[in-house]
Structure formats: C-alpha cells, structure tokens
N, C-alpha and C. Protein backbone atom coordinates (compact mmCIF):
# COMPACT_ATOMS: atom_id res chain seq x y z
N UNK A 1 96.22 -44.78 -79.67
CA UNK A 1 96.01 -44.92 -81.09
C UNK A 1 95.01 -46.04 -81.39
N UNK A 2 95.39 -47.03 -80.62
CA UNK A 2 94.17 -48.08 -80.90
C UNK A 2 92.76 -47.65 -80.53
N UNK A 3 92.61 -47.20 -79.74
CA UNK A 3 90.95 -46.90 -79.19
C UNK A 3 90.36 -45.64 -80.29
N UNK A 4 91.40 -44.99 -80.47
CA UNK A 4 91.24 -44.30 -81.90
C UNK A 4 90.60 -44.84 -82.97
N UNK A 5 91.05 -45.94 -83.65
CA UNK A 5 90.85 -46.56 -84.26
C UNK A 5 89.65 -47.03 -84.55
N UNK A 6 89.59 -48.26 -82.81
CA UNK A 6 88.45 -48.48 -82.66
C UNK A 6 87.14 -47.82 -82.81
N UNK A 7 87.43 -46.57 -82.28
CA UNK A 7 86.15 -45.46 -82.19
C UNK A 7 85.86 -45.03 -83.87
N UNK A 8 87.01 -44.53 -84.24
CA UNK A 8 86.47 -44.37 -85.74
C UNK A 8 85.76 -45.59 -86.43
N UNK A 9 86.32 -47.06 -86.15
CA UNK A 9 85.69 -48.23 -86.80
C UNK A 9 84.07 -48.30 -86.58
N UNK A 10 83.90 -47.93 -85.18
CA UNK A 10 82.28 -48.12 -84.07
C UNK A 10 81.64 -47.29 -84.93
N UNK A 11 82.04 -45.61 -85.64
CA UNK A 11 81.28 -44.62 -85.84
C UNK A 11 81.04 -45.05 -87.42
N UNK A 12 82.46 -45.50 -88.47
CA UNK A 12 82.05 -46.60 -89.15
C UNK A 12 80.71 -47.01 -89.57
N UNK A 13 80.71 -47.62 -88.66
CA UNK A 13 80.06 -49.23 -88.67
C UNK A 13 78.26 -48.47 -88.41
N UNK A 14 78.55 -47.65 -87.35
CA UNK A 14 77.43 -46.69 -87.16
C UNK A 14 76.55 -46.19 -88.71
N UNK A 15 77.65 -45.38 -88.94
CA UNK A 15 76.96 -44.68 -90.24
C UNK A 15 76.46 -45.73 -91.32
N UNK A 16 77.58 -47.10 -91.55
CA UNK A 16 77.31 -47.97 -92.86
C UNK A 16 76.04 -48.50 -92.25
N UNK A 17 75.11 -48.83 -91.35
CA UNK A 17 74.31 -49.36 -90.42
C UNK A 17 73.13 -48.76 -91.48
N UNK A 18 73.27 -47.02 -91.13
CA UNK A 18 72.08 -46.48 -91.67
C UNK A 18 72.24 -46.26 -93.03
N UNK A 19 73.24 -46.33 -93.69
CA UNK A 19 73.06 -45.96 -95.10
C UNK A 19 73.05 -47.39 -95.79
N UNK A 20 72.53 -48.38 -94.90
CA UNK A 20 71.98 -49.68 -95.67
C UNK A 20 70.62 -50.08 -95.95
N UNK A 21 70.12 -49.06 -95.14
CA UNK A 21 68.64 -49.25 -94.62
C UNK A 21 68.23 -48.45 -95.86
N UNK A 22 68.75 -47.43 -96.30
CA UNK A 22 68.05 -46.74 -98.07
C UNK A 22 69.55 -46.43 -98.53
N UNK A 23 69.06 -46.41 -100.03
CA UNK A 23 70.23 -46.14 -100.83
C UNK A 23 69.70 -44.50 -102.27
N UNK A 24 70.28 -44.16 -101.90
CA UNK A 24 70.30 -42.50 -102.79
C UNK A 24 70.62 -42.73 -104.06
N UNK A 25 70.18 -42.42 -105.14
CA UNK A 25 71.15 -42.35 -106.28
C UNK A 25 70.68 -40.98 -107.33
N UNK A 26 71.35 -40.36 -107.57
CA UNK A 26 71.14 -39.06 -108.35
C UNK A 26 72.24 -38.65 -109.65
N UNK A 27 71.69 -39.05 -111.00
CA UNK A 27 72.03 -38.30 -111.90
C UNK A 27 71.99 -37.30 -112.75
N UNK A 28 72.43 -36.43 -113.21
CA UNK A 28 72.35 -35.07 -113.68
C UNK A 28 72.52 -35.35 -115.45
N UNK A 29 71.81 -34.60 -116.11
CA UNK A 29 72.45 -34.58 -117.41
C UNK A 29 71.92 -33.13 -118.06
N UNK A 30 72.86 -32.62 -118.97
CA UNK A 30 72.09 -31.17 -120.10
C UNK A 30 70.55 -31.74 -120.93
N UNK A 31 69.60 -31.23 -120.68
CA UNK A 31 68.48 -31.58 -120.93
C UNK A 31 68.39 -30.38 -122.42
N UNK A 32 68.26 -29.78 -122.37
CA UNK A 32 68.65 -28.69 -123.71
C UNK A 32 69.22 -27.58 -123.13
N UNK A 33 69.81 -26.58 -124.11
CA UNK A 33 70.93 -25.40 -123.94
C UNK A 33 70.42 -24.91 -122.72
N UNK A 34 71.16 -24.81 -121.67
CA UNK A 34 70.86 -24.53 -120.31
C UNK A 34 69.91 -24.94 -119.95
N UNK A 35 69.56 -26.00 -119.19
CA UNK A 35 68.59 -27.15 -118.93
C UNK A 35 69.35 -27.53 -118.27
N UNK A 36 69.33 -27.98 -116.64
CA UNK A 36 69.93 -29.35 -116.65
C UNK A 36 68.93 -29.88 -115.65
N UNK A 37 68.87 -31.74 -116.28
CA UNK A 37 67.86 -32.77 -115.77
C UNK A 37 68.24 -33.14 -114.60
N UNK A 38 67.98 -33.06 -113.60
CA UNK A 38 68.27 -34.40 -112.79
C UNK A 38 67.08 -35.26 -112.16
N UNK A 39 67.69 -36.53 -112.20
CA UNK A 39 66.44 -37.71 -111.89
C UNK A 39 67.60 -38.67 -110.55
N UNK A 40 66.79 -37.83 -109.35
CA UNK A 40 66.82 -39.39 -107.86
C UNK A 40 65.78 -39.73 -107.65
N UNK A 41 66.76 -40.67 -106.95
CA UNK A 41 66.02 -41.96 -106.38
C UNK A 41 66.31 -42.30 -105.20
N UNK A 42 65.33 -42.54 -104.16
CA UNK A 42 65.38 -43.50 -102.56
C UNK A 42 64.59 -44.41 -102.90
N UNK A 43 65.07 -45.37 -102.39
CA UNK A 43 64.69 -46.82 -102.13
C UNK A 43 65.15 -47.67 -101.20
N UNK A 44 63.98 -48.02 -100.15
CA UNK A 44 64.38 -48.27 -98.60
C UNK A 44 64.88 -49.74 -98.83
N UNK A 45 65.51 -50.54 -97.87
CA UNK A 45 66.09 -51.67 -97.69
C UNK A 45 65.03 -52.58 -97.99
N UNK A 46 65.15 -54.06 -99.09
CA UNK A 46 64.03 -55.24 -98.93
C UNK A 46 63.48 -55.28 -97.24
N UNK A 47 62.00 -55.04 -97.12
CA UNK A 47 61.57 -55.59 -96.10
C UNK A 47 61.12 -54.08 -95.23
N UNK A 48 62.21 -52.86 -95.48
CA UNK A 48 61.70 -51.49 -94.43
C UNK A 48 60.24 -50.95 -95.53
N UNK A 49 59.48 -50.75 -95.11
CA UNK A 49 58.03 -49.76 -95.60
C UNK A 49 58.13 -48.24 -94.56
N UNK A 50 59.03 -47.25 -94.26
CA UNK A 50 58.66 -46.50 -93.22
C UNK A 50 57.64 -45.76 -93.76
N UNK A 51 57.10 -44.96 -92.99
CA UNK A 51 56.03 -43.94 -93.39
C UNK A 51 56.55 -42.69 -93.47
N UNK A 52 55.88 -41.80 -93.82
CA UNK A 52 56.31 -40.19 -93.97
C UNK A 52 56.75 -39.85 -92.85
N UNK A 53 56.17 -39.79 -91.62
CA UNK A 53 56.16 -39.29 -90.27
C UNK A 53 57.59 -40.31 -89.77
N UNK A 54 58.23 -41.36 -90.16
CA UNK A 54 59.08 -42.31 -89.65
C UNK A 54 60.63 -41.78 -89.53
N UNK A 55 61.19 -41.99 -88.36
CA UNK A 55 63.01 -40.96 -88.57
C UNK A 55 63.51 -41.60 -90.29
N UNK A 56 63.16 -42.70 -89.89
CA UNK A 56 64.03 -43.60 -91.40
C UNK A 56 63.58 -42.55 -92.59
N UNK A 57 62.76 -42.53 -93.02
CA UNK A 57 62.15 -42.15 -94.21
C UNK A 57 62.81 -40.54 -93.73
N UNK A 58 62.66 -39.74 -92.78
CA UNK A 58 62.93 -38.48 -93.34
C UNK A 58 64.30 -38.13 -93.24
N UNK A 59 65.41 -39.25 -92.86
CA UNK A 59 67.54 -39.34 -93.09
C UNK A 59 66.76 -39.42 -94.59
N UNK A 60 66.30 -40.95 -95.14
CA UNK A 60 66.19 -40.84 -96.43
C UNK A 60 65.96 -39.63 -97.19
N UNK A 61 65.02 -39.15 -97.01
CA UNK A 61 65.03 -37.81 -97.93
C UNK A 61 65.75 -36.96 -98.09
N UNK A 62 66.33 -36.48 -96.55
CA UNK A 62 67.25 -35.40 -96.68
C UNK A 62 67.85 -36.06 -97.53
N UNK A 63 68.80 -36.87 -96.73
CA UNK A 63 70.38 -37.34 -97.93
C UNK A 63 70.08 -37.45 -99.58
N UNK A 64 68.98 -37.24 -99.82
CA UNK A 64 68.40 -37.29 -101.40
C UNK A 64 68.40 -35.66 -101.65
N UNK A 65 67.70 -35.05 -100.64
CA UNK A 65 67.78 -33.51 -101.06
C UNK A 65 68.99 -33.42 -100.59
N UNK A 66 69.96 -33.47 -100.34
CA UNK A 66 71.58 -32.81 -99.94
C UNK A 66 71.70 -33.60 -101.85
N UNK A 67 71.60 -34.59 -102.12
CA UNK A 67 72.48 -34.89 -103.25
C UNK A 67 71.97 -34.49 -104.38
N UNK A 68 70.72 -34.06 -104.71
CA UNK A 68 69.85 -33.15 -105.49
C UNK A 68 70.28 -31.56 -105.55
N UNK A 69 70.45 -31.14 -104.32
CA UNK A 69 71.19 -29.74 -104.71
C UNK A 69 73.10 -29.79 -104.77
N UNK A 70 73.79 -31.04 -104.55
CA UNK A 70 74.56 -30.57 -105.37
C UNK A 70 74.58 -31.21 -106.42
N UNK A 71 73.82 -31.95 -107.04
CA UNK A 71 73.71 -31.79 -108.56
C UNK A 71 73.69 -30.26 -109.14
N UNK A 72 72.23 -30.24 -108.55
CA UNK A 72 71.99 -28.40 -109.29
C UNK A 72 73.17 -27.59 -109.16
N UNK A 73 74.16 -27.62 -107.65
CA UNK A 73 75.07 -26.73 -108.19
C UNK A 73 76.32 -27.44 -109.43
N UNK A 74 76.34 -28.85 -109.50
CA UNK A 74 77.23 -29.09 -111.03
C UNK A 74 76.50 -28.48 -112.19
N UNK A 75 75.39 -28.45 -112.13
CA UNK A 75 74.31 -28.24 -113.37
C UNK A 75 74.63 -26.94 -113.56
N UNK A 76 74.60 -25.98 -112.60
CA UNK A 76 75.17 -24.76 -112.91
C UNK A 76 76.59 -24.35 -112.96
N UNK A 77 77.24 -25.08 -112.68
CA UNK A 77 79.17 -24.82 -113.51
C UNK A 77 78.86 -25.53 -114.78
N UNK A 78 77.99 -25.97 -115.30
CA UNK A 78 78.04 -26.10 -116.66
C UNK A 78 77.64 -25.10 -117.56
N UNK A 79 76.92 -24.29 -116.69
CA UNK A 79 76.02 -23.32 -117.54
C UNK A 79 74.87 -23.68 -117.17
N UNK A 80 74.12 -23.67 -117.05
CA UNK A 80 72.83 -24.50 -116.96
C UNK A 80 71.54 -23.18 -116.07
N UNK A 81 70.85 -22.67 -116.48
CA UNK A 81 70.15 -21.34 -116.30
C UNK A 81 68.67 -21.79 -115.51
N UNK A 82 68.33 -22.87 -115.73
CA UNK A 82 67.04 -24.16 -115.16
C UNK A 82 67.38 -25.13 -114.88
N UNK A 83 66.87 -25.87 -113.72
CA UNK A 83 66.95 -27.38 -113.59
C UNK A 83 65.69 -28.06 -113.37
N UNK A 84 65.55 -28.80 -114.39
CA UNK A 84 64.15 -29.70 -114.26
C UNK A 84 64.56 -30.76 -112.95
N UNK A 85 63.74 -31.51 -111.63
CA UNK A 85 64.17 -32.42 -111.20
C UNK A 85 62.77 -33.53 -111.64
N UNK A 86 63.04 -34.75 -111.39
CA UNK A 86 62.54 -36.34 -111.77
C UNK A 86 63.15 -36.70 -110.22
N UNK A 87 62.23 -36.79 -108.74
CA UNK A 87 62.64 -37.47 -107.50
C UNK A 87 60.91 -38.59 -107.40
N UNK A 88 61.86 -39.74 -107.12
CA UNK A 88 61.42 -40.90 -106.77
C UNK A 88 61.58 -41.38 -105.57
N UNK A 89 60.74 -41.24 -104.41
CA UNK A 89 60.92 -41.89 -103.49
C UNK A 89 60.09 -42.93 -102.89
N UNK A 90 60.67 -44.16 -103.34
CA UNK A 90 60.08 -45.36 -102.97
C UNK A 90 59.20 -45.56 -103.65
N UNK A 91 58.93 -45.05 -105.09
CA UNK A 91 57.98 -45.83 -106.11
C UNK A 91 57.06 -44.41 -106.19
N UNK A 92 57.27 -43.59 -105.59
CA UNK A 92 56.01 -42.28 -105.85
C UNK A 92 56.82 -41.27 -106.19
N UNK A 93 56.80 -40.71 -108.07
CA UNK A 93 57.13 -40.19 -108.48
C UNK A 93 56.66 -38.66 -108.50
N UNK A 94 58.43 -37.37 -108.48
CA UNK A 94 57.13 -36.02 -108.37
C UNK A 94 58.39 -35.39 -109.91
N UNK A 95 58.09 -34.30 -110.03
CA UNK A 95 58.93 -33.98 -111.16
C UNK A 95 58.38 -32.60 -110.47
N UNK A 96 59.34 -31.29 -110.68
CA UNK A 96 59.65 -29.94 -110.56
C UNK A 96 60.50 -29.28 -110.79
N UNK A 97 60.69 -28.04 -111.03
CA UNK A 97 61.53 -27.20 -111.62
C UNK A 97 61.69 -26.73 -109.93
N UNK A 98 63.83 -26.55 -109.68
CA UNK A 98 64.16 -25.96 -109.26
C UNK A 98 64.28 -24.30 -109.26
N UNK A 99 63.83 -23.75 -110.29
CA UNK A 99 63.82 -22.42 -110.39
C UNK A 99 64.91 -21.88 -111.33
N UNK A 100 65.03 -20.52 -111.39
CA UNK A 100 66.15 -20.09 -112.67
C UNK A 100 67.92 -19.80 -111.70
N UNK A 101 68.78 -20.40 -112.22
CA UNK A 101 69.95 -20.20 -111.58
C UNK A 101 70.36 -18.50 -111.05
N UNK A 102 70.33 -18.22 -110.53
CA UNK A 102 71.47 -18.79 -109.58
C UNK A 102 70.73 -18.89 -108.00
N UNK A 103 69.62 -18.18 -108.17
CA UNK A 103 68.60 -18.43 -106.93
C UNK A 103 68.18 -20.25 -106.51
N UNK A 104 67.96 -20.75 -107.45
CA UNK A 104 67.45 -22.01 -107.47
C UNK A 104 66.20 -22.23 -106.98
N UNK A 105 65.37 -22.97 -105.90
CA UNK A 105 64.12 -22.82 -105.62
C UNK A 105 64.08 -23.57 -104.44
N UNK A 106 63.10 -23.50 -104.06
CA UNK A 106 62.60 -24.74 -102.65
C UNK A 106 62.29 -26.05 -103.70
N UNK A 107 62.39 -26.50 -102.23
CA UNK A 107 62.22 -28.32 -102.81
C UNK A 107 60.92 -28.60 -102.32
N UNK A 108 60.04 -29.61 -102.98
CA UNK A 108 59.12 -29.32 -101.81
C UNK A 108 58.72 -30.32 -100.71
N UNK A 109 58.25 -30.11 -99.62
CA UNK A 109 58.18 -30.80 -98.19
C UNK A 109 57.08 -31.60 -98.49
C-alpha cells in the first residue's frame, strides 16, 4: 500500500511538474440565440519562450484544444447551433468559427 502511494504521489508530482510550465484557461458564454463564444488562453511559465516545433508548446496546445472542444460540446447542451472561438496562445491571437453543430469543425494546426 505504501509504494502505492508513493507511485501515485511520483506520477503526481510528474504531471503537476508539466502543468506548471503553461496554464490553460477557457471560457464559454451565449454570444446571441445559438451562438456560443468561447475565448482560451495558453500562457507559458515566467521565463519558458518555446517555439512552435518545441514538445512544451505542442502539450500546451493540445491541452487548450482538448478544453476548447469540450466547451463546444457544453455550448451545444445549451442549444447553441455555432461556436465562434477567441484562442490566444502566448500573446498571438486567432479567432474562428468551429462550424454548425453538431458536426463542429477542425481546429486549425
């Protein structure tokens, strides 16, 4: 049971390691009658600059696109027929339409 423990604490400590290095944040709101907005954000740790091509920078993104589409799917248990997105990563802003529900769209690379 203890080494149990331990191991879960190590894997822990593992994961909090990398999710210090950028931080995700994504909110959703009804933008008009079936609309829904969402605006994230990555922003790497004081001091990391990775580049596009860098492992860091592309955990960052995914975990931004994993939390971007499930916004879109809350956006659509609301009703929501479009989703405008507002993604910021690291100061370079893009804005796009996910597409019409229930297909949704690509994100883009």
């Amino acid at each position: 049971m203890r080494a149990g423990n331990k191991r879960g604490t190590l894997l822990y400590m593992d994961n909090r390691t990398s999710e210090r290095d950028f931080t995700v944040v994504v909110e959703g709101h009804l933008v008009a009658v079936g609309v829904w907005g969402i605006d994230g954000t990555l922003r790497f740790r004081e001091g990391l600059k990775p580049q596009p091509a860098d492992a860091l920078y592309g955990e960052g993104r995914h975990a931004l696109f994993e939390a971007i589409l499930r916004e879109d799917a809350r956006g659509r248990a609301y009703g929501a027929h479009a989703v405008r997105v507002r993604m910021d990563i690291a100061g370079t802003v893009r804005e796009f339409d996910l597409g019409n529900v229930p297909g949704g769209g690509d994100l883009p690379r």
